[in-house]
N, C-alpha and C. Protein backbone atom coordinates (compact mmCIF):
# COMPACT_ATOMS: atom_id res chain seq x y z
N UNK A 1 -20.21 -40.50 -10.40
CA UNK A 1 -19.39 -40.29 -9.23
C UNK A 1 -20.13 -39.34 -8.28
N UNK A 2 -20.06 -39.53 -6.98
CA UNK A 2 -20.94 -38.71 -6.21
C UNK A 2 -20.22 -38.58 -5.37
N UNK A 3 -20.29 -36.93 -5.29
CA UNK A 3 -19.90 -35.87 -4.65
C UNK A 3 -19.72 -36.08 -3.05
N UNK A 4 -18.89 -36.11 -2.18
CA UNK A 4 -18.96 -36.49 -1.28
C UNK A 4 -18.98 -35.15 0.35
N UNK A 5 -20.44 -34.77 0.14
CA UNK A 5 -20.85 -33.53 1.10
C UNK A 5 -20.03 -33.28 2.25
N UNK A 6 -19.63 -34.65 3.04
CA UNK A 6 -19.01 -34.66 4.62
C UNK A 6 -17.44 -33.62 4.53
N UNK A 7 -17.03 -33.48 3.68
CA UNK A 7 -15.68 -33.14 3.64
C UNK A 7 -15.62 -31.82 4.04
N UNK A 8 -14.46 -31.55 4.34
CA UNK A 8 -14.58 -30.03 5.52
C UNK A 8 -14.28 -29.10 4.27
N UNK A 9 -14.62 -28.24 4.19
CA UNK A 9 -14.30 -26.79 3.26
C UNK A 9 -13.13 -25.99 3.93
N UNK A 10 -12.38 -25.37 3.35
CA UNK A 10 -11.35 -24.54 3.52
C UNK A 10 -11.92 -23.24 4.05
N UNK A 11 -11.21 -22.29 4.91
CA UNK A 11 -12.29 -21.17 5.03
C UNK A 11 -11.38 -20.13 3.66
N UNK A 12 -12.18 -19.47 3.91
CA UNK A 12 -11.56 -18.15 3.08
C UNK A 12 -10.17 -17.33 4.21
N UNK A 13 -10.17 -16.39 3.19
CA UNK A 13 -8.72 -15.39 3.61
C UNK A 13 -9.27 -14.68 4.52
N UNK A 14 -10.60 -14.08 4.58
CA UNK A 14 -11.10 -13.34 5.81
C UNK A 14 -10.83 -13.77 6.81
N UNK A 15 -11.35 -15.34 7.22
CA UNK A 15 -10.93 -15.62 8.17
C UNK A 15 -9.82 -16.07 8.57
N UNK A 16 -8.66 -15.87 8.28
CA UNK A 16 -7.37 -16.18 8.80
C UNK A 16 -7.23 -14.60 9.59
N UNK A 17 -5.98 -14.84 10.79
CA UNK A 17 -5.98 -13.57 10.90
C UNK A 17 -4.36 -13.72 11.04
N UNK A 18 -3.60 -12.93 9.97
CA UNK A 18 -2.23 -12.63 9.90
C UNK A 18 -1.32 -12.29 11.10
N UNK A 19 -0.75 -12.91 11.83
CA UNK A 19 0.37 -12.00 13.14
C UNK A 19 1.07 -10.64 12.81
N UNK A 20 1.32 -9.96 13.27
CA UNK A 20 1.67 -8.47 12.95
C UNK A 20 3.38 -8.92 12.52
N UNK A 21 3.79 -10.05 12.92
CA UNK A 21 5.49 -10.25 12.15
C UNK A 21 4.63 -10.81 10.68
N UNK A 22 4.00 -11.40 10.56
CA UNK A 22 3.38 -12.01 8.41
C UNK A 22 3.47 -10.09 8.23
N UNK A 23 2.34 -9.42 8.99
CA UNK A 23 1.93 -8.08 8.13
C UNK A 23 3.56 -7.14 7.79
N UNK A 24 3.85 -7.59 8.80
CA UNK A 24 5.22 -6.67 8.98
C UNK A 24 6.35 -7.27 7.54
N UNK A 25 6.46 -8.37 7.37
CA UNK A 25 7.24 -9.23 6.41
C UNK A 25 6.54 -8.84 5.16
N UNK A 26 5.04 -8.66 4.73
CA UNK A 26 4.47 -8.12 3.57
C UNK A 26 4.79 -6.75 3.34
N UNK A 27 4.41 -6.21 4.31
CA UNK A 27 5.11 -4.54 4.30
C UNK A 27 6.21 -4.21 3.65
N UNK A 28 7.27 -4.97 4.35
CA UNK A 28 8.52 -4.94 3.94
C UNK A 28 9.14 -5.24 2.59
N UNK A 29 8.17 -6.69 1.70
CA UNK A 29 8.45 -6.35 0.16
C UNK A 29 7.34 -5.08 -0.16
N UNK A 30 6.56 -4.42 0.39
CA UNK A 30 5.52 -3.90 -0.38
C UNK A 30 6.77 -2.56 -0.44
N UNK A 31 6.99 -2.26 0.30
CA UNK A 31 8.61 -0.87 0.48
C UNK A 31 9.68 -1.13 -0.62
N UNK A 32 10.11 -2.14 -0.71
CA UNK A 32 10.77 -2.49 -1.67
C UNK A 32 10.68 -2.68 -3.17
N UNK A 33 9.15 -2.62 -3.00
CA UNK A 33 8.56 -2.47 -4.45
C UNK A 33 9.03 -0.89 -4.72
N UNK A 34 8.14 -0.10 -3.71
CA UNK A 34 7.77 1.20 -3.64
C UNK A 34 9.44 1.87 -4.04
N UNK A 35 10.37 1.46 -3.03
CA UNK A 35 11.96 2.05 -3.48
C UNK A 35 12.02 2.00 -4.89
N UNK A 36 11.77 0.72 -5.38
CA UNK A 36 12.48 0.89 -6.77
C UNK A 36 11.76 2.01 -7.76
N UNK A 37 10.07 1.96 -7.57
CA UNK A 37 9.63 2.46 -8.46
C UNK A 37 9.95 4.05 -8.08
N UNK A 38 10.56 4.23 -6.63
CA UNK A 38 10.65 5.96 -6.93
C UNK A 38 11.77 6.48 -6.90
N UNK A 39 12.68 5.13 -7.63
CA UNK A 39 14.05 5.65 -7.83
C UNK A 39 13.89 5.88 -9.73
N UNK A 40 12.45 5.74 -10.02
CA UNK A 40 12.50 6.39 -11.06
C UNK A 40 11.86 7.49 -11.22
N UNK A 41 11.61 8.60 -10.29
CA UNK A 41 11.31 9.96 -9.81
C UNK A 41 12.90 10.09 -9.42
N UNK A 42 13.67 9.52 -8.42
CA UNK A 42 15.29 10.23 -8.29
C UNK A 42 15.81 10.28 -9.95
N UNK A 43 15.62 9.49 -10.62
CA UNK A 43 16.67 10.14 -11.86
C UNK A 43 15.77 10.44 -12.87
N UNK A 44 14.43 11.00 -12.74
CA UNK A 44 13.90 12.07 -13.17
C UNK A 44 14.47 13.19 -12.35
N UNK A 45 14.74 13.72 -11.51
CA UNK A 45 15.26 14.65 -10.83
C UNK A 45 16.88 15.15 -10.90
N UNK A 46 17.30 13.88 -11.32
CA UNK A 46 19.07 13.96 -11.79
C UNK A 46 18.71 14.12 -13.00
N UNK A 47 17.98 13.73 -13.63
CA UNK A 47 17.69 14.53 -15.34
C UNK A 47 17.78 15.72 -15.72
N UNK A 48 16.57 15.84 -14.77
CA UNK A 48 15.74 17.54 -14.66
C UNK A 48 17.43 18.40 -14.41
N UNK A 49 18.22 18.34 -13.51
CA UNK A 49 19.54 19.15 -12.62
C UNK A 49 20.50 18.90 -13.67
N UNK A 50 20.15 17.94 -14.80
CA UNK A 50 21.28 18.10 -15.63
C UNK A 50 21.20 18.75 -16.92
N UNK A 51 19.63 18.58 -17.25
CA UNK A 51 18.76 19.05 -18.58
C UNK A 51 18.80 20.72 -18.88
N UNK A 52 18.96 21.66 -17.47
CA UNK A 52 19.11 22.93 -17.76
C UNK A 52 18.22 23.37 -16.98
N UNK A 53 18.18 24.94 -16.37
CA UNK A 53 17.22 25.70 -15.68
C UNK A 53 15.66 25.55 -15.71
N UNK A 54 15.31 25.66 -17.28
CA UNK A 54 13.93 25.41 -17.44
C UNK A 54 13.28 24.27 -16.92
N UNK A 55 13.82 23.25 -17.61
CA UNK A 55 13.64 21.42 -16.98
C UNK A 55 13.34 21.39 -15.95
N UNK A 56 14.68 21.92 -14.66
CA UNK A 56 14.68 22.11 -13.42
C UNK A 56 13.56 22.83 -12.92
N UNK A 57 13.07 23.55 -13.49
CA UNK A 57 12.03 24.85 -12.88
C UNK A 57 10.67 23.77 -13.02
N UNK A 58 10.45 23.41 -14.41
CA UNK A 58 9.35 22.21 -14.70
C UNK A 58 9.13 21.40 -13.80
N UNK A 59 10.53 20.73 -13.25
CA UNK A 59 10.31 19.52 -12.39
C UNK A 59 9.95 19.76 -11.54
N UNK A 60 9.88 21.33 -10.99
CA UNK A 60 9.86 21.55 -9.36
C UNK A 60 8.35 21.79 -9.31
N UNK A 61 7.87 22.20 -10.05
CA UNK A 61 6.59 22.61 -10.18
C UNK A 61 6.06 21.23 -10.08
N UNK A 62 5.91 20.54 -11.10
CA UNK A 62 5.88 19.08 -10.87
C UNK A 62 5.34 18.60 -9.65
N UNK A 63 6.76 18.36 -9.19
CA UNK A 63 7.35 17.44 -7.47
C UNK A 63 6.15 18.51 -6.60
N UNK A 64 5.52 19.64 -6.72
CA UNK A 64 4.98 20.59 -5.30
C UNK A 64 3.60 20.20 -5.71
N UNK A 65 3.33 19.74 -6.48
CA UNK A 65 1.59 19.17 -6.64
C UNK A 65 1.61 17.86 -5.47
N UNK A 66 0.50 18.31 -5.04
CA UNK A 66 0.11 17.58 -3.77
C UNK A 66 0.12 15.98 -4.15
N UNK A 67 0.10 15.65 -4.84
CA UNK A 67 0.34 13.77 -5.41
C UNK A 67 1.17 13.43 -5.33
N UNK A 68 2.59 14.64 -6.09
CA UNK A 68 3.60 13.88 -5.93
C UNK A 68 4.36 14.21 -4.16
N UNK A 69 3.64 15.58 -3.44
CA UNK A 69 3.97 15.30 -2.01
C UNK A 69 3.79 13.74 -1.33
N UNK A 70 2.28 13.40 -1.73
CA UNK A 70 2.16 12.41 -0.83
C UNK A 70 2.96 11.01 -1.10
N UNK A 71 3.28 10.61 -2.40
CA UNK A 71 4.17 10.22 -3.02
C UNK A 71 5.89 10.02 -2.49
N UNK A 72 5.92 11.40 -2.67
CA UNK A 72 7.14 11.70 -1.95
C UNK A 72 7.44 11.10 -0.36
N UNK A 73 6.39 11.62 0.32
CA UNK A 73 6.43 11.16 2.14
C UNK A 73 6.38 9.59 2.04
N UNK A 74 5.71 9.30 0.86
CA UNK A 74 5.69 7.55 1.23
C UNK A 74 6.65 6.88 0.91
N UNK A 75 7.55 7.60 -0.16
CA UNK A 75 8.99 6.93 -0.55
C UNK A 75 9.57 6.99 1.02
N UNK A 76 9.77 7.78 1.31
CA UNK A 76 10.67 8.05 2.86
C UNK A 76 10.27 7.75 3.66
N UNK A 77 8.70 7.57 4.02
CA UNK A 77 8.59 6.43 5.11
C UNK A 77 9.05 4.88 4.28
N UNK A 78 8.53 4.88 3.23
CA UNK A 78 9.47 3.10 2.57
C UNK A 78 10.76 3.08 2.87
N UNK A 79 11.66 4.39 2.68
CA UNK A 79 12.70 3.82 3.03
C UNK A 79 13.09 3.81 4.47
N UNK A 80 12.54 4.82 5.42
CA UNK A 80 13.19 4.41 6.50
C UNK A 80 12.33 2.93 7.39
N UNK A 81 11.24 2.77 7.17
CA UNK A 81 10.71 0.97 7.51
C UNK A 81 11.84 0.30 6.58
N UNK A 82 12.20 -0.22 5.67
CA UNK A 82 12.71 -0.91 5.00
C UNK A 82 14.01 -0.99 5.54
N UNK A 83 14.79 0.68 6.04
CA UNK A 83 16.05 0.13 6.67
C UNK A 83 15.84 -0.58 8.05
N UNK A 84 14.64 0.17 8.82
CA UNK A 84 14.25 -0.70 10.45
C UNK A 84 14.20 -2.25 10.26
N UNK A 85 13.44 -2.14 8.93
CA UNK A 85 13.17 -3.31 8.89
C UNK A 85 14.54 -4.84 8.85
N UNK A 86 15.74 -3.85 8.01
CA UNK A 86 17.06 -4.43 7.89
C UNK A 86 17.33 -4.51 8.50
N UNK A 87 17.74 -3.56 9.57
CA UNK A 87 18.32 -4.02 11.12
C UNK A 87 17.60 -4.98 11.81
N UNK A 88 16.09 -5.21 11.89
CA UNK A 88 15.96 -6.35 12.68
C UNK A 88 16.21 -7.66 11.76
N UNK A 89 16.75 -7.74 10.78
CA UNK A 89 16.75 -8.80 10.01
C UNK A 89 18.41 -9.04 10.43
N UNK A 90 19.66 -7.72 10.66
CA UNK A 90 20.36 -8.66 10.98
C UNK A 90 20.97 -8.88 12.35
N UNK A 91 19.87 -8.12 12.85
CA UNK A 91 19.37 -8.96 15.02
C UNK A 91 19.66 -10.53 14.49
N UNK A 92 18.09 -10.81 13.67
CA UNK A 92 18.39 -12.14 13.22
C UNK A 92 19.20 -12.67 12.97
N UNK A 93 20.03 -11.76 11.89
CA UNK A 93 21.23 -13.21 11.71
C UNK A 93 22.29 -13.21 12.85
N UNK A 94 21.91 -12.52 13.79
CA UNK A 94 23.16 -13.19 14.71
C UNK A 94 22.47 -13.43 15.63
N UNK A 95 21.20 -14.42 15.54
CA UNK A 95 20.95 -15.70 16.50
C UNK A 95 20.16 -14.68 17.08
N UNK A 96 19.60 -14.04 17.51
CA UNK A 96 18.73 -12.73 18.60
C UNK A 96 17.59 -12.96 18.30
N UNK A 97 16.97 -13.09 19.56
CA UNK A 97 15.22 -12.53 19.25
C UNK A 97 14.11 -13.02 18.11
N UNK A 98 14.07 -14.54 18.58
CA UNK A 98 13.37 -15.32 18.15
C UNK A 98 12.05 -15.89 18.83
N UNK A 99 11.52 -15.51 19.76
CA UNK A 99 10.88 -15.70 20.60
C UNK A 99 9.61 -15.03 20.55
N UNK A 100 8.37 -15.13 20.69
CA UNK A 100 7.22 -14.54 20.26
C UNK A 100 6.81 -13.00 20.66
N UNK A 101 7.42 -12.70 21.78
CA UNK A 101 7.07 -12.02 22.46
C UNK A 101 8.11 -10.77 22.05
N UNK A 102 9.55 -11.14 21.63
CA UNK A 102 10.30 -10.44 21.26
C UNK A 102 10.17 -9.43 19.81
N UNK A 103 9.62 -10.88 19.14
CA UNK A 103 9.40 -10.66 17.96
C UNK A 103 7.76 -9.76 17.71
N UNK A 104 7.16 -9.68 18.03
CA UNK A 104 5.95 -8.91 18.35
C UNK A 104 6.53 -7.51 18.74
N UNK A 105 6.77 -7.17 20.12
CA UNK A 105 7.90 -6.22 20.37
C UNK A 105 9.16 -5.39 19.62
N UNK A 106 9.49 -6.02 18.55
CA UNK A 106 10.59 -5.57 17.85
C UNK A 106 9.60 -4.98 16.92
N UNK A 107 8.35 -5.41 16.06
CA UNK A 107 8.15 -5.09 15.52
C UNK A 107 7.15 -3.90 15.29
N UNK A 108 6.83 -3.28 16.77
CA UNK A 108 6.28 -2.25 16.94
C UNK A 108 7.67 -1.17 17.03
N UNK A 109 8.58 -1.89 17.61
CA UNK A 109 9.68 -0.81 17.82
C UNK A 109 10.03 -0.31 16.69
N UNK A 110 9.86 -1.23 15.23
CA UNK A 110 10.20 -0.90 13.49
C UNK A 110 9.54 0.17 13.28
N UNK A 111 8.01 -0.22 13.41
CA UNK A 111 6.83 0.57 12.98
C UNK A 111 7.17 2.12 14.04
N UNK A 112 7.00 1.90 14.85
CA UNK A 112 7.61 3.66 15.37
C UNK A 112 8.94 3.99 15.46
N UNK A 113 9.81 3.10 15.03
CA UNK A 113 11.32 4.10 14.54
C UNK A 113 11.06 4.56 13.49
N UNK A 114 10.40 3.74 12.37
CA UNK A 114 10.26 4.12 11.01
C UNK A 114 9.41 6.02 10.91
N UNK A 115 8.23 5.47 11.63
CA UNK A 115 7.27 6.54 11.89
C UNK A 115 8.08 7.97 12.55
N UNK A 116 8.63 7.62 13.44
CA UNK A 116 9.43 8.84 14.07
C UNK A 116 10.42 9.26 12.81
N UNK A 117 11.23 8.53 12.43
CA UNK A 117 12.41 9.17 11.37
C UNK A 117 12.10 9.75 10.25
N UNK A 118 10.76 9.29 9.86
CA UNK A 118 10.07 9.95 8.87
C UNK A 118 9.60 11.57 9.73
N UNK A 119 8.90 11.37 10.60
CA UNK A 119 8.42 12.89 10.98
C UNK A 119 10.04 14.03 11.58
N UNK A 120 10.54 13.23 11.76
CA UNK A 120 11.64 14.02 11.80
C UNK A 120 12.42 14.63 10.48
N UNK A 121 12.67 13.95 9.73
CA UNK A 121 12.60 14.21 8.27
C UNK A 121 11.70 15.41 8.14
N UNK A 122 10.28 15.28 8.46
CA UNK A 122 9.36 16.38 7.92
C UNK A 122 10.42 17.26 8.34
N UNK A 123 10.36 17.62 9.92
CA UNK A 123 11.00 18.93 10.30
C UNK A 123 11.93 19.21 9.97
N UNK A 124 12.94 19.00 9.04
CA UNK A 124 13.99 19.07 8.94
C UNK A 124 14.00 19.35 6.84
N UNK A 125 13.23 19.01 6.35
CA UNK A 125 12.75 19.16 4.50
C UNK A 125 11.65 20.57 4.32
């Protein structure tokens, strides 16, 4: 059987280039991953507050090492993209802002509500 050279090849993943609503829609399960796994740091922390003073003192020490800071800031930017991200999902369901231009637009407006509510957060933790 012989191989037939003429046939077009697929390109690779490099060359595709994703629209910022695909990156934005990946983001959005990648947050949702991230929630769940650091809702098992929240009830390490409801542990720690129930386990007794020492525990509590352990955990805090813990939580102030710079890993679990950065850790920490990324849960809370996950969650506040993830809620931006909900609200434009239910723009969507009531028929809104389907249009390319909108949708491009909304989704910078996610990315810096998210971004702002998080740094506001800072000032305020």
């Amino acid at each position: 059987m012989a191989i037939n050279s003429n046939r077009p090849i697929s390109p690779h993943l490099q060359v595709y280039k994703l629209p910022l609503t695909g990156i934005i829609s990946i983001l959005h399960r990648i947050t949702g991953v991230c929630l769940s796994v650091g809702l098992i740091f929240f009830v390490y922390i409801i542990y720690a507050l129930a386990a007794g003073s020492n525990t509590y003192a352990a955990m805090q020490v813990f939580m102030k090492l710079w890993p679990m800071q950065v850790l920490y800031w990324g849960f809370i930017y996950a969650f506040f993209f993830h809620l931006c991200h909900g609200v434009r999902h239910l723009i969507w369901d009531a028929g809104n802002s389907f249009n390319s231009d909108t949708l491009n637009r909304y989704a910078m407006i996610e990315l810096g509500t998210s971004l702002v509510l998080t740094l506001i957060t800072l000032l305020f933790v």
